[in-house]
Protein backbone atom coordinates (compact mmCIF):
# COMPACT_ATOMS: atom_id res chain seq x y z
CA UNK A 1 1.59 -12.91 30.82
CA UNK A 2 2.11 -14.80 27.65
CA UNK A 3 -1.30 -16.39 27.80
CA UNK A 4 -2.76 -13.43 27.85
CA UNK A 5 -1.46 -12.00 25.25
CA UNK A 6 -2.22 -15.15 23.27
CA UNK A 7 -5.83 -14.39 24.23
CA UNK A 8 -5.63 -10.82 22.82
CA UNK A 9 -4.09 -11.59 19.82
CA UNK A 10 -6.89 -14.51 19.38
CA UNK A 11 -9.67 -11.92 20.07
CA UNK A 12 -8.40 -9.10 17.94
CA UNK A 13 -7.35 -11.02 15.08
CA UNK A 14 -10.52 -13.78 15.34
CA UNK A 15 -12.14 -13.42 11.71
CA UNK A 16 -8.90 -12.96 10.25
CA UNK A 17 -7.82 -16.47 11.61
CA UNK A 18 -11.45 -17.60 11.14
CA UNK A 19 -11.17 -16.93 7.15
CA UNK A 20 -7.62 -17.89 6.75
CA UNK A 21 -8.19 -21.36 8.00
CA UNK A 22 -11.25 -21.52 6.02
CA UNK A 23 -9.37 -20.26 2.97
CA UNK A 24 -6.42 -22.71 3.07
CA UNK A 25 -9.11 -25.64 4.02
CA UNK A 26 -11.35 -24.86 0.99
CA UNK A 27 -8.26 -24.74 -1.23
CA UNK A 28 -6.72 -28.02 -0.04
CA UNK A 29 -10.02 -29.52 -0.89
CA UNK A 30 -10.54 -27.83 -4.10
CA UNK A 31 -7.02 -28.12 -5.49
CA UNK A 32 -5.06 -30.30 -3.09
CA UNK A 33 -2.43 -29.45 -0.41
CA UNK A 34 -0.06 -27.80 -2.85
CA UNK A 35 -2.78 -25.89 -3.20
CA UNK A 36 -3.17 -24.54 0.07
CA UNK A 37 1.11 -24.42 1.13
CA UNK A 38 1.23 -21.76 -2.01
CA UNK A 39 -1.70 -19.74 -0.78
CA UNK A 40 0.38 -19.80 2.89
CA UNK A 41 3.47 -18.50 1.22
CA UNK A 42 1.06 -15.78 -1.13
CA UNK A 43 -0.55 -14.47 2.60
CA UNK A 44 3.08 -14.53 4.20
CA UNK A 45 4.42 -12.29 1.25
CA UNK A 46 2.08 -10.25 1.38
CA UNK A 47 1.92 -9.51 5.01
CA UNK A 48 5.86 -9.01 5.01
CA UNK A 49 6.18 -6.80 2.02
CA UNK A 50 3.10 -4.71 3.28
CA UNK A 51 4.02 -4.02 6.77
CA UNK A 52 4.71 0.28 5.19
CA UNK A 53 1.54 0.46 3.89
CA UNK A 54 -0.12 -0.74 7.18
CA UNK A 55 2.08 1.79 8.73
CA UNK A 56 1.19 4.83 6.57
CA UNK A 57 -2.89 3.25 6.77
CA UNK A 58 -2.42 3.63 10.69
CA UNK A 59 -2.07 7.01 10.56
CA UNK A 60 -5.08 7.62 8.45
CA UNK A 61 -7.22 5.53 10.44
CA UNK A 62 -6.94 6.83 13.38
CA UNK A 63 -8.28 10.18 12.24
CA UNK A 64 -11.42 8.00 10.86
CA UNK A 65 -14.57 7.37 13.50
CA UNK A 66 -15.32 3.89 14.55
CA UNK A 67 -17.59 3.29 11.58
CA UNK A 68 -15.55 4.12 8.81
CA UNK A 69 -12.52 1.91 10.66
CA UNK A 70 -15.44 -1.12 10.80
CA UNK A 71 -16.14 -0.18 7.00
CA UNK A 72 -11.80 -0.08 5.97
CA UNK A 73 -12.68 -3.97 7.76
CA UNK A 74 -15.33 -5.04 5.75
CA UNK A 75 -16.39 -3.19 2.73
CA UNK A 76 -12.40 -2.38 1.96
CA UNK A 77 -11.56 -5.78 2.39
CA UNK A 78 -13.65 -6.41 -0.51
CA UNK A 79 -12.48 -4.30 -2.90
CA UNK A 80 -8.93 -4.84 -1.97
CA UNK A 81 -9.19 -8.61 -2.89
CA UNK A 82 -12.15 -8.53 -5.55
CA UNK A 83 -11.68 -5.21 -6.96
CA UNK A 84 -7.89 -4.58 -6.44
CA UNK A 85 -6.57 -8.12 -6.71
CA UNK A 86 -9.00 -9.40 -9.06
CA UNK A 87 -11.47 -7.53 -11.22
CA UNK A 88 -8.82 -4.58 -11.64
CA UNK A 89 -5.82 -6.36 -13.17
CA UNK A 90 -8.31 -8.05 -15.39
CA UNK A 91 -9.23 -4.02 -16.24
CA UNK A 92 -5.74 -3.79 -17.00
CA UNK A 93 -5.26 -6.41 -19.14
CA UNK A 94 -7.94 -5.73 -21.04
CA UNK A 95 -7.50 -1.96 -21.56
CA UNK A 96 -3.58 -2.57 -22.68
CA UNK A 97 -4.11 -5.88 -24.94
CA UNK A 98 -7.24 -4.24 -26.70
CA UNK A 99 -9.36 -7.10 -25.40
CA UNK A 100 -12.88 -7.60 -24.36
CA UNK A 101 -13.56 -7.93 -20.53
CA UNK A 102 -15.20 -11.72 -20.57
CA UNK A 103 -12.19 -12.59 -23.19
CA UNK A 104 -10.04 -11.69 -20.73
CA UNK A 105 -11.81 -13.22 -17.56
CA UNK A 106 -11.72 -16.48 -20.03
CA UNK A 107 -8.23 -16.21 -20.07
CA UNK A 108 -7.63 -15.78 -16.51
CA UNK A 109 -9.47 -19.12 -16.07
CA UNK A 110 -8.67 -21.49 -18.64
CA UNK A 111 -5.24 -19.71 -20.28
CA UNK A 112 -3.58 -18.18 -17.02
CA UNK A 113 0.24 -18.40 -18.78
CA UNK A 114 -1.47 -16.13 -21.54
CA UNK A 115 -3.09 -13.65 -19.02
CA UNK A 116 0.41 -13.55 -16.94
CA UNK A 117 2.36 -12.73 -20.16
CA UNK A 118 -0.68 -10.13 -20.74
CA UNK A 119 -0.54 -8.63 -17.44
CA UNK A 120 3.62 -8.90 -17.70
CA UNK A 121 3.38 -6.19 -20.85
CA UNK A 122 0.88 -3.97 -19.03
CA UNK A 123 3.77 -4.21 -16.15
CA UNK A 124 5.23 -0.37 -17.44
CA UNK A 125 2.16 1.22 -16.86
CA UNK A 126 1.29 -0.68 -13.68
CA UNK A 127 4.96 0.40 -12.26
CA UNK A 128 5.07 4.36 -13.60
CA UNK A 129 1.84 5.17 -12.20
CA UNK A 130 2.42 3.02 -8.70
CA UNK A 131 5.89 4.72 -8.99
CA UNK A 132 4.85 8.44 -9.50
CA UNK A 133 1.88 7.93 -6.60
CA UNK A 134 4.35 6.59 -4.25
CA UNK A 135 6.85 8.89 -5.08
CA UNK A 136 4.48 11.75 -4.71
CA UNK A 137 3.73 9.93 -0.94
CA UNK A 138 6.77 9.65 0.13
CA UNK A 139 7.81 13.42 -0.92
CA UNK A 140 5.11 15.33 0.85
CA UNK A 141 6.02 13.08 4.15
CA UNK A 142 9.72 14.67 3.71
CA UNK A 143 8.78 18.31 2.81
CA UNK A 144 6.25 18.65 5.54
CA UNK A 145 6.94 21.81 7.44
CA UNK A 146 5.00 20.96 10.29
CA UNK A 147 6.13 17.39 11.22
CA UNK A 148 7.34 17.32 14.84
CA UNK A 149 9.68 13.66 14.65
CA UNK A 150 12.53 13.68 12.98
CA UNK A 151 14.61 9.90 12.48
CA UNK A 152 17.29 11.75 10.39
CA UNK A 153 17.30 15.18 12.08
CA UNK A 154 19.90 17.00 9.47
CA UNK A 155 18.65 15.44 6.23
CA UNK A 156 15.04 16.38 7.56
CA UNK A 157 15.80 19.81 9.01
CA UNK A 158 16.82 20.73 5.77
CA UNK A 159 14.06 19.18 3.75
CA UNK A 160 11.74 20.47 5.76
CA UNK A 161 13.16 23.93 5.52
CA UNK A 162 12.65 23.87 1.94
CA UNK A 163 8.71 22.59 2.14
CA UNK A 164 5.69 24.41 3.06
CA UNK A 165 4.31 24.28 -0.26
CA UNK A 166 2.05 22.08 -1.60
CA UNK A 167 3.08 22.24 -5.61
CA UNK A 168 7.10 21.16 -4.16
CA UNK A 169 6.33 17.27 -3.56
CA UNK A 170 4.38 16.86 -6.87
CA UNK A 171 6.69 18.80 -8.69
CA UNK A 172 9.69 16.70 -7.74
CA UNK A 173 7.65 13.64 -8.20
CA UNK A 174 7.28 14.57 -11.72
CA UNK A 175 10.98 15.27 -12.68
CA UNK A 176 11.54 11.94 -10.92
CA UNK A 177 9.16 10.21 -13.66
CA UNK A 178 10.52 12.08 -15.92
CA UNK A 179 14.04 10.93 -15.10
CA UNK A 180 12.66 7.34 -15.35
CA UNK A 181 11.19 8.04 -18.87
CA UNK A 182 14.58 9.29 -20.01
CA UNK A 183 16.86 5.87 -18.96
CA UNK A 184 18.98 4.65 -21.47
CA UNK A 185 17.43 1.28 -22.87
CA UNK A 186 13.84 2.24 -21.51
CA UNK A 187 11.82 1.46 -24.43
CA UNK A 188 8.07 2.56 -22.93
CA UNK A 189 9.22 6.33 -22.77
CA UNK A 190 5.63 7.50 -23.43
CA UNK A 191 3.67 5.22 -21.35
CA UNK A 192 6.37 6.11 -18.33
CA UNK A 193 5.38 9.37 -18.76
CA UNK A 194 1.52 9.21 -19.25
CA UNK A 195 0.90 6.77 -16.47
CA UNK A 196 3.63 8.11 -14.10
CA UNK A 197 1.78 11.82 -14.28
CA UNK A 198 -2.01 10.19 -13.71
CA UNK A 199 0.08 8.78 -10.65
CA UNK A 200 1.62 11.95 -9.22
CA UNK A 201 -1.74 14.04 -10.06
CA UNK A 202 -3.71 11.26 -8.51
CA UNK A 203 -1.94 11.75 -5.34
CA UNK A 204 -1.90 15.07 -5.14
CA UNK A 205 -5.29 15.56 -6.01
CA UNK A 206 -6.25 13.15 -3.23
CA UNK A 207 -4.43 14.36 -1.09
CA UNK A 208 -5.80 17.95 -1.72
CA UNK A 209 -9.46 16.81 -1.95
CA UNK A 210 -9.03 15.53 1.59
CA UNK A 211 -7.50 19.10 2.99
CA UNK A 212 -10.47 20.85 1.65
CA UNK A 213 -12.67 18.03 3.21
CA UNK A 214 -10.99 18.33 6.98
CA UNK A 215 -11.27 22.06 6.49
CA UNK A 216 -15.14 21.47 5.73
CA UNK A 217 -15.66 19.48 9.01
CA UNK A 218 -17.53 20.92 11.98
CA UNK A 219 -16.06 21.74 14.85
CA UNK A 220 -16.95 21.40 18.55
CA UNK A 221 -18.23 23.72 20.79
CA UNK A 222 -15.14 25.09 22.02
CA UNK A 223 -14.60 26.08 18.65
CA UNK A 224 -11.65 23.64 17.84
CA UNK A 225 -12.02 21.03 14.93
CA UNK A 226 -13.22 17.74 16.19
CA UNK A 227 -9.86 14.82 16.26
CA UNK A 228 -12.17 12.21 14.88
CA UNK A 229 -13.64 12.81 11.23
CA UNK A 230 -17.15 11.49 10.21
CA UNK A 231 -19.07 12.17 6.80
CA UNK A 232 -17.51 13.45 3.70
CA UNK A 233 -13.79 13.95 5.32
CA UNK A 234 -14.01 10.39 6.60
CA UNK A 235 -15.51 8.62 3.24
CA UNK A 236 -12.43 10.67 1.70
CA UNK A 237 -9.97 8.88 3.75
CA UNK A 238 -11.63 5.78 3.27
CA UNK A 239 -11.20 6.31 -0.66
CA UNK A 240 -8.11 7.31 0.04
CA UNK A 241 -6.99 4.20 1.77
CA UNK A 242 -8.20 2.15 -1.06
CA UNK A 243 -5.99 4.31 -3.83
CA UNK A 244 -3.48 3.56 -1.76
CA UNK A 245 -3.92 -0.19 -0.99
CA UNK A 246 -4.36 0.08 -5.31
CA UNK A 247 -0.70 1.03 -5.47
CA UNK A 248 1.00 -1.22 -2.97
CA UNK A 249 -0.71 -4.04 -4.52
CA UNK A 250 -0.01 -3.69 -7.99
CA UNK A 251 3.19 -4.47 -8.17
CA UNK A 252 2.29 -8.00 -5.61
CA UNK A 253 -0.41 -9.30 -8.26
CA UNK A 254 2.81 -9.31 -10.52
CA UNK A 255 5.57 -10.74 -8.63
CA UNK A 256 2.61 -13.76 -7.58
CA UNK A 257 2.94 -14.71 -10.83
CA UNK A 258 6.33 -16.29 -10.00
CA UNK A 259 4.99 -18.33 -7.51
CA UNK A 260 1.68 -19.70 -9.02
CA UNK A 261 -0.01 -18.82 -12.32
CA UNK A 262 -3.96 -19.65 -10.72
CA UNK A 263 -5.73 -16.17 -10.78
CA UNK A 264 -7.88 -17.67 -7.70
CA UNK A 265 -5.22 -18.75 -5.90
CA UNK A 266 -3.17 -15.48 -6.10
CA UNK A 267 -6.68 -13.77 -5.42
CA UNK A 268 -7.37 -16.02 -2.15
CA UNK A 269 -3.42 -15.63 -0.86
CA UNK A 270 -3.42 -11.39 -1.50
CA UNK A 271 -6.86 -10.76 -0.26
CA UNK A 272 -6.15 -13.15 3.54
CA UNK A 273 -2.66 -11.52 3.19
CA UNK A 274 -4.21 -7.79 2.59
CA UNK A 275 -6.91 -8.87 5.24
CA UNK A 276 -4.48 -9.77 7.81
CA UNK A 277 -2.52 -6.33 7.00
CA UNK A 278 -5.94 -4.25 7.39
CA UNK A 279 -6.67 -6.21 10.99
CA UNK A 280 -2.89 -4.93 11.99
CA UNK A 281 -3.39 -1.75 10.97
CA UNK A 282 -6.47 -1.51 13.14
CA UNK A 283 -4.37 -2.62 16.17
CA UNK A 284 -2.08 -0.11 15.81
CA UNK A 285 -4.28 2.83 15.90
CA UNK A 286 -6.13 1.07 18.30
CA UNK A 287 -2.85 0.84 21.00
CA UNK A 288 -1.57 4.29 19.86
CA UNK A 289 1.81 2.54 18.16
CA UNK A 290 2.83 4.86 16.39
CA UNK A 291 3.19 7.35 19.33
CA UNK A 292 5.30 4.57 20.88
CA UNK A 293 7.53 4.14 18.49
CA UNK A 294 8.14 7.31 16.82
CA UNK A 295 10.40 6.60 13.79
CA UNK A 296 8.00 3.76 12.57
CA UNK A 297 6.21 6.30 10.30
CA UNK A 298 9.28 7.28 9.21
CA UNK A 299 10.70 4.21 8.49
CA UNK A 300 7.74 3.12 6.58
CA UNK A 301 7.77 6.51 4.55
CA UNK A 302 11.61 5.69 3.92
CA UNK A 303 10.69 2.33 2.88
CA UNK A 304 7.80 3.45 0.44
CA UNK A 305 10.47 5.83 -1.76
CA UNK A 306 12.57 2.99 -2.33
CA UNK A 307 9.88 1.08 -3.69
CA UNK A 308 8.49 4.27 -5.96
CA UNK A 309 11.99 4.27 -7.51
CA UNK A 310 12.34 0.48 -7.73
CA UNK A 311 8.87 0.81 -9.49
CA UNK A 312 10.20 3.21 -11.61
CA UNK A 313 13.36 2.12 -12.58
CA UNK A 314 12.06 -1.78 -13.19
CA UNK A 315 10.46 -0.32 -16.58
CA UNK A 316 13.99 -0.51 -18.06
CA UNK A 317 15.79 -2.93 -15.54
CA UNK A 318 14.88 -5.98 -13.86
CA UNK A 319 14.66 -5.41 -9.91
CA UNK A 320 13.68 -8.84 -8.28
CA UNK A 321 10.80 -8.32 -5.52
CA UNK A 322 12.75 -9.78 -3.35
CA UNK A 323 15.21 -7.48 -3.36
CA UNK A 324 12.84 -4.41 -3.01
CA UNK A 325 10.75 -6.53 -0.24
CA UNK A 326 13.78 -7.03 1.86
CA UNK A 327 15.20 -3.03 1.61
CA UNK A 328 12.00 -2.23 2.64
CA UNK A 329 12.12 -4.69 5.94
CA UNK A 330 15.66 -3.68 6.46
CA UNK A 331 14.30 0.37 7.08
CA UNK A 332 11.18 -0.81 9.02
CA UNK A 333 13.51 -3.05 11.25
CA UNK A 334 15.85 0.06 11.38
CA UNK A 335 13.26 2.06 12.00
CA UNK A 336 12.05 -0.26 15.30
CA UNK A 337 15.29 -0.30 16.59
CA UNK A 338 15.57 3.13 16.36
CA UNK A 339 12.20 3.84 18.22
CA UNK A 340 13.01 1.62 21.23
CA UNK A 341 16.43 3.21 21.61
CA UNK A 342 14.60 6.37 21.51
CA UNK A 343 11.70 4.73 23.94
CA UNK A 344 14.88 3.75 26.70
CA UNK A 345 16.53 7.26 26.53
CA UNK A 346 13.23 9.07 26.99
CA UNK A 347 12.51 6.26 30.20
């Protein structure tokens, strides 16, 4: 039995292990094997602080066809590590120090303490609009009306009770910015406020632009809407994915800083981590998980609000990533635990 699931996990995970080893070898030629141990430790981060957003991807997905799951594989993969952990922080940096693009990709190269102190002041905007998108999230998950599962069936009865209305999640999401902005000793009150509203009406916007898009999708001859989308409504998840993947990874260009100050290296690290996250999430739509174990979502939900208000409270006060990394494995573990209780009762 254990062989073959060694032979599974080989075949569903094969480029995955294919560039990781390739990764780590081309690193421990080009910069030694300190080199490549760091990278190991950047992947491992990021697979362990990024096991909610694979969760929360999952259930995307597996409303998306075949093809745009293959595309979330490839094409995704490269914006999440060129465009996401690369070329956007670089954006960043540029936009909030005033400098040019090529001064900045200079800097990255040759000055990488002076592009980590750059990207360190640009860390207020980063967290308020990460904060307000993830906020946003994890709001409309707790306000919807018609969710089935509950983990936390009094706090969510109630919630749920009060939802049915699309404006409610935003709206909340924006007092909580708002509450951020208004901290004693926060001393980036107007950039909280600007960056943390782009974030909550990115969200909701997104979210909204992919209702209308479902609505817009044919349906089958029967006359019922068709479970897998294609065209527009998929290439708006797909998008979608990607704002997310944006938000969750943020915050982990940051807190790689502390590890390594080599752009490349925290580039190669993110983008096998963010691969490796992308492959799992493809494996659990693929073996119906989350219909398994029912409180996952929720625990992964649960885990994304405590990292919106980490993000939004670390513009005044320092919050370690560890700290917000581990609460969030704490409520997945939860979360598991939970599920396979519930799987034995319902046996």
């Amino acid at each position: 039995m254990q062989h073959n699931h060694l032979d599974h996990f080989l075949k569903a995970n094969l480029w995955s292990i294919i560039i990781t080893v390739l990764s780590l070898i081309g690193l421990g030629l080009w910069h030694g094997p300190g080199a490549a141990l760091t990278a190991t430790v950047l992947i491992a981060i990021e697979m362990a602080f990024s096991f909610d957003n694979a969760v929360v991807n999952a259930k995307i997905l597996g409303r998306l066809s075949r093809f745009w799951q293959q595309m979330f594989l490839t094409v995704g993969i490269i914006i999440a590590v060129v465009g996401m952990r690369l070329v956007f922080p670089i954006l960043i940096v540029a936009v909030t120090a005033g400098l040019g693009f090529s001064e900045v990709v200079k800097l990255a190269l040759y000055d990488s303490k002076e592009y980590a102190h750059y990207l360190e002041l640009a860390h207020p905007s980063i967290a308020a609009f990460g904060g307000g998108f993830l906020l946003t999230l994890a709001l409309y998950f707790l306000f919807d009306d018609q969710r089935k599962i509950r983990w936390f069936a009094r706090l969510e009865k109630k919630l749920q009770a009060a939802g049915g209305h699309w404006w409610l999640a935003p709206t909340l999401a924006l007092v909580g910015v708002g509450l951020a902005a208004l901290l004693p000793g926060n001393k980036h009150v107007a950039t909280t406020l600007e960056a943390g509203i782009i974030g909550v009406v990115g969200y909701t916007a997104m979210t909204q632009l992919m209702a209308w898009l479902g609505r817009k999708e044919p349906v089958d001859k029967d006359g019922k809407k068709r479970k897998v989308q294609t065209g527009w409504a998929a290439f708006g998840g797909f998008m979608y994915l990607q704002l997310l993947d944006a938000s969750f990874s943020f915050d982990g260009v940051l807190g790689a800083f502390a590890i390594t100050n080599d752009v490349i290296l925290i580039a190669v690290g993110l983008g096998v981590g963010a691969l490796w996250v992308r492959s799992f999430t493809v494996q659990l739509v693929r073996h119906n998980t989350l219909e398994h174990l029912p409180y996952l979502e929720h625990g992964a939900h649960y885990a994304i609000l405590a990292l919106a208000l980490a993000l939004l409270a670390s513009i005044t006060f320092h919050i370690p990533d560890a700290v917000t990394g581990f609460v969030g494995i704490v409520i997945i573990i939860a979360s598991l635990r939970a599920s396979r209780l519930e799987a034995r009762r319902g046996a």
